[in-house]
C-alpha atoms as a PDB file:
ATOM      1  CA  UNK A   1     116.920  37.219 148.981  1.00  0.00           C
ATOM      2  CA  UNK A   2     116.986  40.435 151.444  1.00  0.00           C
ATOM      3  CA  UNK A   3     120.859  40.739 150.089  1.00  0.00           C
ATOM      4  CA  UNK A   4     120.137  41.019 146.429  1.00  0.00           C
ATOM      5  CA  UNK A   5     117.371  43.234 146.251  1.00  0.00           C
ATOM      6  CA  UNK A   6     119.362  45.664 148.682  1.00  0.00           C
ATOM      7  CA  UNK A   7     122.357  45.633 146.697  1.00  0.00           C
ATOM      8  CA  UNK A   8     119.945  45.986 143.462  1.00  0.00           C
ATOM      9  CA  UNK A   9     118.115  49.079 145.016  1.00  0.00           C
ATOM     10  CA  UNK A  10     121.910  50.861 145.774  1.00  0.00           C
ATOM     11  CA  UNK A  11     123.051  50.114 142.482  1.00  0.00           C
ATOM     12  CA  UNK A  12     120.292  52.209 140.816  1.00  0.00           C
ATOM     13  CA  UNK A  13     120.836  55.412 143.543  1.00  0.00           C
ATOM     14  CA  UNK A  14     122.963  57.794 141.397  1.00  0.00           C
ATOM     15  CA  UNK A  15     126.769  58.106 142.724  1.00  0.00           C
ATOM     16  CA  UNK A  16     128.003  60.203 145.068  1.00  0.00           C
ATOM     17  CA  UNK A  17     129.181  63.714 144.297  1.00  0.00           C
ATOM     18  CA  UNK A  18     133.524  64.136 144.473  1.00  0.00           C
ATOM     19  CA  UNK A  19     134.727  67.660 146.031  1.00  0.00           C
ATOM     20  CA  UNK A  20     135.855  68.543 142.755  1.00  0.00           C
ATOM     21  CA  UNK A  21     132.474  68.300 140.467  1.00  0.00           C
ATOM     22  CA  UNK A  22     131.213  70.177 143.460  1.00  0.00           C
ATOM     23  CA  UNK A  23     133.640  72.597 143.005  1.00  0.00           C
ATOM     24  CA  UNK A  24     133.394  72.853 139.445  1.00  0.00           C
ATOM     25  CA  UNK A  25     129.421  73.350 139.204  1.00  0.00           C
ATOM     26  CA  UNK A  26     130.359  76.535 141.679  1.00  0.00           C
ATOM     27  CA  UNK A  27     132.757  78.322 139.052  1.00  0.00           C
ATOM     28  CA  UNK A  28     130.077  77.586 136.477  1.00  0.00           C
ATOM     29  CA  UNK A  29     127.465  79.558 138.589  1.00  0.00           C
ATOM     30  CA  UNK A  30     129.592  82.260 139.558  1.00  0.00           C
ATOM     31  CA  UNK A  31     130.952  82.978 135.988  1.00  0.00           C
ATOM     32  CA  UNK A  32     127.148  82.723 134.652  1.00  0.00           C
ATOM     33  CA  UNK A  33     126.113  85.431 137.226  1.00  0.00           C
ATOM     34  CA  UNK A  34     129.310  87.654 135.960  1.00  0.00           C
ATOM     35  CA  UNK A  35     128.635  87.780 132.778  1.00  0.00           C
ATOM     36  CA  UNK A  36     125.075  88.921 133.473  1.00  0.00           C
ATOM     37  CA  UNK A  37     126.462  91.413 135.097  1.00  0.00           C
ATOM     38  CA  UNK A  38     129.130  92.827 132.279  1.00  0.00           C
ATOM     39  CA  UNK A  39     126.056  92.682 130.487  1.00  0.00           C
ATOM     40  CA  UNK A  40     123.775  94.622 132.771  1.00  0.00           C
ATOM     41  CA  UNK A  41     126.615  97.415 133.121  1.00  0.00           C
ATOM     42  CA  UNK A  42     127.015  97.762 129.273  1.00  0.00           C
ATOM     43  CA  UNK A  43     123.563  98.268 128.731  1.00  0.00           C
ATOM     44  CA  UNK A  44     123.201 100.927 131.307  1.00  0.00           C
ATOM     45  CA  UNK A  45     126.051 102.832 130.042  1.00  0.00           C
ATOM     46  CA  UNK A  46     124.961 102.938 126.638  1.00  0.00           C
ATOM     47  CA  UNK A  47     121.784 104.565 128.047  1.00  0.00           C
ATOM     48  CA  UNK A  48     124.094 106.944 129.789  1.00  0.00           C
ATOM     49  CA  UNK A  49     125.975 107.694 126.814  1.00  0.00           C
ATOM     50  CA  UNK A  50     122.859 108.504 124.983  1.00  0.00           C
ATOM     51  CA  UNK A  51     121.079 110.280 127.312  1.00  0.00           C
ATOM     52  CA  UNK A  52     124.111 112.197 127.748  1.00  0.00           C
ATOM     53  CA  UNK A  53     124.573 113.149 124.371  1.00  0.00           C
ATOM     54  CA  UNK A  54     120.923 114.452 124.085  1.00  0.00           C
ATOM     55  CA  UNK A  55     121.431 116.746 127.076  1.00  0.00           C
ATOM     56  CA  UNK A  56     124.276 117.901 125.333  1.00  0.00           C
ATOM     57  CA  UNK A  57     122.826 118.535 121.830  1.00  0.00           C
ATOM     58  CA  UNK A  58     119.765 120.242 123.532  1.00  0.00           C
ATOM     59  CA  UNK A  59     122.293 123.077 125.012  1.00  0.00           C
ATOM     60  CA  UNK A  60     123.791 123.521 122.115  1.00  0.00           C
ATOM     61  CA  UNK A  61     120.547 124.211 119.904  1.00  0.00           C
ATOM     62  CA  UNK A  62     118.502 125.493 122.737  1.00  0.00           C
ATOM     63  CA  UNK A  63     115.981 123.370 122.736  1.00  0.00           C
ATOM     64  CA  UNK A  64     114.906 122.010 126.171  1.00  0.00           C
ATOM     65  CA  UNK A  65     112.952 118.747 124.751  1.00  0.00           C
ATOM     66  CA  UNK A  66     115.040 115.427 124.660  1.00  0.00           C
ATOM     67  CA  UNK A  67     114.906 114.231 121.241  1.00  0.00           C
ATOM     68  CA  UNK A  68     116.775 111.582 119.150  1.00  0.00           C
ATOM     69  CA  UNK A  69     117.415 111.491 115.236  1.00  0.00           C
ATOM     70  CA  UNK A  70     115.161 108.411 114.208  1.00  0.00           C
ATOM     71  CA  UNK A  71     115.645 109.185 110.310  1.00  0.00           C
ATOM     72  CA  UNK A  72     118.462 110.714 108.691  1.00  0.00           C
ATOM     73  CA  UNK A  73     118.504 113.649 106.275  1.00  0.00           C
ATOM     74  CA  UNK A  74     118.445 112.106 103.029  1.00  0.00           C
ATOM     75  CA  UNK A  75     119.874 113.906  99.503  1.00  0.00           C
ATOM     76  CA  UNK A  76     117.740 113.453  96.259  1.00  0.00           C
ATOM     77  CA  UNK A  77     118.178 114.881  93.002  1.00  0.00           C
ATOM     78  CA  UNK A  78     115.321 116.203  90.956  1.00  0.00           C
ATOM     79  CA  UNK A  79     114.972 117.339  87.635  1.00  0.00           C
ATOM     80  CA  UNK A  80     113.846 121.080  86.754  1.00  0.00           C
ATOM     81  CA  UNK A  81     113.213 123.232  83.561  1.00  0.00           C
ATOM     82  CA  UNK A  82     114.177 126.649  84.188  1.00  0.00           C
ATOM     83  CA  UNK A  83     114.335 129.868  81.834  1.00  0.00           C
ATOM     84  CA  UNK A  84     117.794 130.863  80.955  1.00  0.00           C
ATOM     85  CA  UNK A  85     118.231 134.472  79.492  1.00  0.00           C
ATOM     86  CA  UNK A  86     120.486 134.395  76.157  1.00  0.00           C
ATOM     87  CA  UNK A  87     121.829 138.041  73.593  1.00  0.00           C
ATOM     88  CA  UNK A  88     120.329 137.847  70.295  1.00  0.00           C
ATOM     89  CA  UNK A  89     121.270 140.300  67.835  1.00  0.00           C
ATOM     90  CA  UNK A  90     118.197 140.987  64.907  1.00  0.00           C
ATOM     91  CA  UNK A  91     117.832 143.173  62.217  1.00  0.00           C
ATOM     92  CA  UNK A  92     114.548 145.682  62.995  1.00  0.00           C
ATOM     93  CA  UNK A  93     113.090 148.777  61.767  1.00  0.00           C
ATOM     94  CA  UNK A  94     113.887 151.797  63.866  1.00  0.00           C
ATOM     95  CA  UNK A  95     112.075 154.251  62.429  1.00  0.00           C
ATOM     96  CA  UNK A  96     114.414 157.848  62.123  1.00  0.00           C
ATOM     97  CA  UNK A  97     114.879 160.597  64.908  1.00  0.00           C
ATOM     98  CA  UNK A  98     112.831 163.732  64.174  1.00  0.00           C
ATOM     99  CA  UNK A  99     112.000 166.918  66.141  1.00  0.00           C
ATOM    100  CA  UNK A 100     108.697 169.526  66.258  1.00  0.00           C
ATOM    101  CA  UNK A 101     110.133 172.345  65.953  1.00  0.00           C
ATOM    102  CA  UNK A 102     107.139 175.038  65.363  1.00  0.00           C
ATOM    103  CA  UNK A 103     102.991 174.121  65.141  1.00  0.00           C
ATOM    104  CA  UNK A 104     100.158 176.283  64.688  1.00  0.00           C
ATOM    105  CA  UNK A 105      96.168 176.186  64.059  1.00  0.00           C
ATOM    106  CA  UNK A 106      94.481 179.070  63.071  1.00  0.00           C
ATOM    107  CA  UNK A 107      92.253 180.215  60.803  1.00  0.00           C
ATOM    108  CA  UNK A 108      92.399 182.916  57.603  1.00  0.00           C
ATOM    109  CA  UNK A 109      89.886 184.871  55.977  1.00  0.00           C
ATOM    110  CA  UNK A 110      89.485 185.790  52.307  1.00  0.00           C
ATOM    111  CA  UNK A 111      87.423 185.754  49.372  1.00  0.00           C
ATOM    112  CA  UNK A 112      84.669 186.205  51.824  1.00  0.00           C
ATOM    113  CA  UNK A 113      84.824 182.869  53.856  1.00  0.00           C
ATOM    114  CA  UNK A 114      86.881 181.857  56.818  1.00  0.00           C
ATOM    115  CA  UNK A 115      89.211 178.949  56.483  1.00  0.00           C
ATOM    116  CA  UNK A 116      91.029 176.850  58.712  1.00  0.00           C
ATOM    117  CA  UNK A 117      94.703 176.141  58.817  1.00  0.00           C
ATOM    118  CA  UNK A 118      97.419 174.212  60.437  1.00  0.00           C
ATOM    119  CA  UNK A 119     101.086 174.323  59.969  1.00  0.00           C
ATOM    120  CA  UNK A 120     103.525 171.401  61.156  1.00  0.00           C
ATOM    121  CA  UNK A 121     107.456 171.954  60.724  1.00  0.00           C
ATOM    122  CA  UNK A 122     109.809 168.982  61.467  1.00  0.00           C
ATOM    123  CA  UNK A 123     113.078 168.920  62.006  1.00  0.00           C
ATOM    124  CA  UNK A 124     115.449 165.528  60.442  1.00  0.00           C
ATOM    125  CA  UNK A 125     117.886 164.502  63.408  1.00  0.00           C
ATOM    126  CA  UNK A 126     118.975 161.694  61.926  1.00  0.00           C
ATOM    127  CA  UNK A 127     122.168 161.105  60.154  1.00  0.00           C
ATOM    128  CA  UNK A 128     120.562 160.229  56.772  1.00  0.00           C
ATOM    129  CA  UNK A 129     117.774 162.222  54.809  1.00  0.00           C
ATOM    130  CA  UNK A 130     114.674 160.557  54.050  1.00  0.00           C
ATOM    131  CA  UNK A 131     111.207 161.537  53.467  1.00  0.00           C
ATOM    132  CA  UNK A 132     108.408 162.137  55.703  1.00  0.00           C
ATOM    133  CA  UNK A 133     105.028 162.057  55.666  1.00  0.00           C
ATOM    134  CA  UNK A 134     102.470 164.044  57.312  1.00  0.00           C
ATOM    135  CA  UNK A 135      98.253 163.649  57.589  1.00  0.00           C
ATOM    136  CA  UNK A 136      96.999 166.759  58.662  1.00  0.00           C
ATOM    137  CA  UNK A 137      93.156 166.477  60.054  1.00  0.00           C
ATOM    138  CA  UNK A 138      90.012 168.513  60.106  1.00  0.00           C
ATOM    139  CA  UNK A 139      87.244 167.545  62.129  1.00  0.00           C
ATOM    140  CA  UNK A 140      83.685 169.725  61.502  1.00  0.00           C
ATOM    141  CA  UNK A 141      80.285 168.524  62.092  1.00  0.00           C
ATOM    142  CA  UNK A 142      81.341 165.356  62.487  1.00  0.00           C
ATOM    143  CA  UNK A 143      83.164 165.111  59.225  1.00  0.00           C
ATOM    144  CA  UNK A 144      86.665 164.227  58.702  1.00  0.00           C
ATOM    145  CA  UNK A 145      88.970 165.585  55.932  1.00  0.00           C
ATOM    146  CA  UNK A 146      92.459 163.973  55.605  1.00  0.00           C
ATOM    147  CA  UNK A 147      95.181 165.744  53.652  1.00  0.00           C
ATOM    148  CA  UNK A 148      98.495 163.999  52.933  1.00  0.00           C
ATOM    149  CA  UNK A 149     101.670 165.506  52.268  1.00  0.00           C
ATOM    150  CA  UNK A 150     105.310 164.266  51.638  1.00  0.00           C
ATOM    151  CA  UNK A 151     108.758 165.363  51.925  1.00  0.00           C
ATOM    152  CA  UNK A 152     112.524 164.320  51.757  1.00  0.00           C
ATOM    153  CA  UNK A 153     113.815 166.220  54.367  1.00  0.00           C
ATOM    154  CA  UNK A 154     118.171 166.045  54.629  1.00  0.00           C
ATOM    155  CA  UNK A 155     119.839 165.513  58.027  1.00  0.00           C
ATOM    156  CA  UNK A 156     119.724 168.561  59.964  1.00  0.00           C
ATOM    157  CA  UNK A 157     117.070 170.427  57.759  1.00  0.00           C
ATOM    158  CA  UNK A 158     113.752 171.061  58.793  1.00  0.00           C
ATOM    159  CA  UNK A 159     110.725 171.481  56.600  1.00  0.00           C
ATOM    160  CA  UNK A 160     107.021 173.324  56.957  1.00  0.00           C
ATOM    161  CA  UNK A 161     104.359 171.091  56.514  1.00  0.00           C
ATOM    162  CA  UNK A 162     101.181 173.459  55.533  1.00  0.00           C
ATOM    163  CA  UNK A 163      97.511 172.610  55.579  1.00  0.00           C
ATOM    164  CA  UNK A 164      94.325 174.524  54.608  1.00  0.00           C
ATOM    165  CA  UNK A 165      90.629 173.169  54.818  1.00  0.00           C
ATOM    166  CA  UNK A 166      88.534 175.059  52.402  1.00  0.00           C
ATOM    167  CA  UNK A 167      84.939 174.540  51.795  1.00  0.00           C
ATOM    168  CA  UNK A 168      83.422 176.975  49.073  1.00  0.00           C
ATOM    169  CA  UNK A 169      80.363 177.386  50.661  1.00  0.00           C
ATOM    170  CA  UNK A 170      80.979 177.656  54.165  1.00  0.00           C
ATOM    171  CA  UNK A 171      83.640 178.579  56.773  1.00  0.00           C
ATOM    172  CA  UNK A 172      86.038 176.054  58.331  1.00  0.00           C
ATOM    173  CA  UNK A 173      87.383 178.436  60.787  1.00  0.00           C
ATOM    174  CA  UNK A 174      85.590 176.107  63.558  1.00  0.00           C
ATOM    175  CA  UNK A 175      87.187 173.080  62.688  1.00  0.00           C
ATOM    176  CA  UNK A 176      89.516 170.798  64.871  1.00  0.00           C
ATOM    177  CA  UNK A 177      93.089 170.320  63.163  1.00  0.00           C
ATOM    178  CA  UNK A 178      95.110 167.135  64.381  1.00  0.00           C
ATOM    179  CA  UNK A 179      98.124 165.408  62.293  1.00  0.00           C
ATOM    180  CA  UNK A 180     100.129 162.182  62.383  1.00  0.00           C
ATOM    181  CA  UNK A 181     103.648 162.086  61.499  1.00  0.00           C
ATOM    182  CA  UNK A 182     104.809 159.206  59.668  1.00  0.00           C
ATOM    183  CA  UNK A 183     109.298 158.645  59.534  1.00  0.00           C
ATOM    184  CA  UNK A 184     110.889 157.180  57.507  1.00  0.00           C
ATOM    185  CA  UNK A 185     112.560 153.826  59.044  1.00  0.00           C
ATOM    186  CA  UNK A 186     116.286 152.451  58.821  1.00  0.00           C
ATOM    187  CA  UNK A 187     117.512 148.574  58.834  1.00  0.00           C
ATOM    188  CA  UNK A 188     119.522 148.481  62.344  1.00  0.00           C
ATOM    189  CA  UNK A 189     120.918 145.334  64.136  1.00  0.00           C
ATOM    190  CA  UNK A 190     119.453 145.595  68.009  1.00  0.00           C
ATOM    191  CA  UNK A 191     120.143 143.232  71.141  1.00  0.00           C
ATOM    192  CA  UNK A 192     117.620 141.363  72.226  1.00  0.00           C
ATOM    193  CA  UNK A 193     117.369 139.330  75.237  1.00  0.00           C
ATOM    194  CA  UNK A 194     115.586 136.185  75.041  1.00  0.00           C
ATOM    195  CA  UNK A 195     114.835 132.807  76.791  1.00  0.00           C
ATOM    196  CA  UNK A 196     115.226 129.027  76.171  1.00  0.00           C
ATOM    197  CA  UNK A 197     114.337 126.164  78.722  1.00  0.00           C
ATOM    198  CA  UNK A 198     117.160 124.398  80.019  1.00  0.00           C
ATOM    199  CA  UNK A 199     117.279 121.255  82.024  1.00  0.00           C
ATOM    200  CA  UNK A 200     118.651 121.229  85.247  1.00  0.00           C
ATOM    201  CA  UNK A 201     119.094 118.505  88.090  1.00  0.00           C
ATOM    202  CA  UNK A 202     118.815 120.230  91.577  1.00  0.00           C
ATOM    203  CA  UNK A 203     119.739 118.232  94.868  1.00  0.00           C
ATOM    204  CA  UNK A 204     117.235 118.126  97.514  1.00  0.00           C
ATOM    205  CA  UNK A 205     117.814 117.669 100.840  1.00  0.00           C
ATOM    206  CA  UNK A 206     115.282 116.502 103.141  1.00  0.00           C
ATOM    207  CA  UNK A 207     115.097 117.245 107.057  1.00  0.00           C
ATOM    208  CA  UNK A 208     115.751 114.139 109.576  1.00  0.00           C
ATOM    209  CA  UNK A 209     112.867 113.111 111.660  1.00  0.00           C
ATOM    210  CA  UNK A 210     112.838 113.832 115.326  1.00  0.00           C
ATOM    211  CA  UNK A 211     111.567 111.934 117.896  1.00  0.00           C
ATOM    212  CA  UNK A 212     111.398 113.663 121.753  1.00  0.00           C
ATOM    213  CA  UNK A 213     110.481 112.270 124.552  1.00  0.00           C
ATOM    214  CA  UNK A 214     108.442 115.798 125.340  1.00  0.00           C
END
């Protein structure tokens, strides 16, 4: 009975180990333990690499922090309304080109009163004749008195406009004289310079985000 219960325990002990599973469970360490390794050196030359590169970009811009691009610079396009400036040629009145060439207040005295006077003369520099109209002004006491005249003067003539405030009853010779001249105008075709809105797409471009390490 001793026998069989030995010979039953033995059975159930696991065999022995041969040389060569030995030997085999060895290479399996030792490969395991270099391929850590590979992986340990790769790793801590990629931080070299990097770290070497940021030294290097900070000499080149000047700028003594260590940082890394974390976002890129990204291009957008965005649409704008802007003003754009175009010729237009329009038919306006211009009135015509004139010249003062003599003016005078003053004052006369006859048929026992003073009066006053003014005298305007214009000069037509323009290349066609037209007429042209002058309100002469007198001002006294607070009163106005407008007097109109009207001539067609030719290109190159010149023409005395003549005004006389009379009051039968009392002198004028203190009154203010002032005039307005009134051309004649001309049809021309002027430039003009105007402005539309025009779409436009503009591209954007945004900075990339830095992070530093300080």
């Amino acid at each position: 009975m001793e026998t069989d219960e030995n010979s039953e325990s033995a059975s159930n002990l696991p065999a022995a180990e041969t040389g060569k599973e030995r030997e085999t469970k060895v290479k399996r360490k030792v490969a395991k333990h270099a391929i850590i390794d590979w992986q340990k050196i790769i790793v801590i030359a990629i931080v070299v690499a990097v770290l070497g590169f940021i030294a290097s970009y900070s000499a080149m811009t000047g700028n003594a922090s260590l940082c890394i691009t974390t976002a890129p610079a990204e291009k957008t396009q965005q649409t704008i309304i802007e003003k754009e400036p175009y010729v237009l040629y329009k038919e306006v009145d211009v009135p015509y080109n004139y010249i003062i060439t003599y003016e005078l207040a003053g004052s006369n005295f006859y048929d026992w009163l003073y009066r006053k006077f003014g005298k305007v003369e214009i000069k037509n520099t323009d290349e066609h004749s037209g007429i042209f109209t002058v309100v002469g002004k007198f001002l006294l006491d607070g009163k106005e008195e407008k007097q109109i005249l009207s001539y067609d003067i030719s290109s190159e003539k010149t023409k005395l406009f003549y005004f006389e405030y009379f009051n039968k009853y009392n002198d004028t010779n203190n009154a203010n004289f002032t005039y307005e001249i009134i051309p004649p105008s001309k049809k021309v075709q002027k430039q003009t310079t105007e402005y539309r809105d025009v779409e436009k797409t503009k591209q954007i471009e945004t900075s990339p985000h830095l992070s530093c390490l300080f």
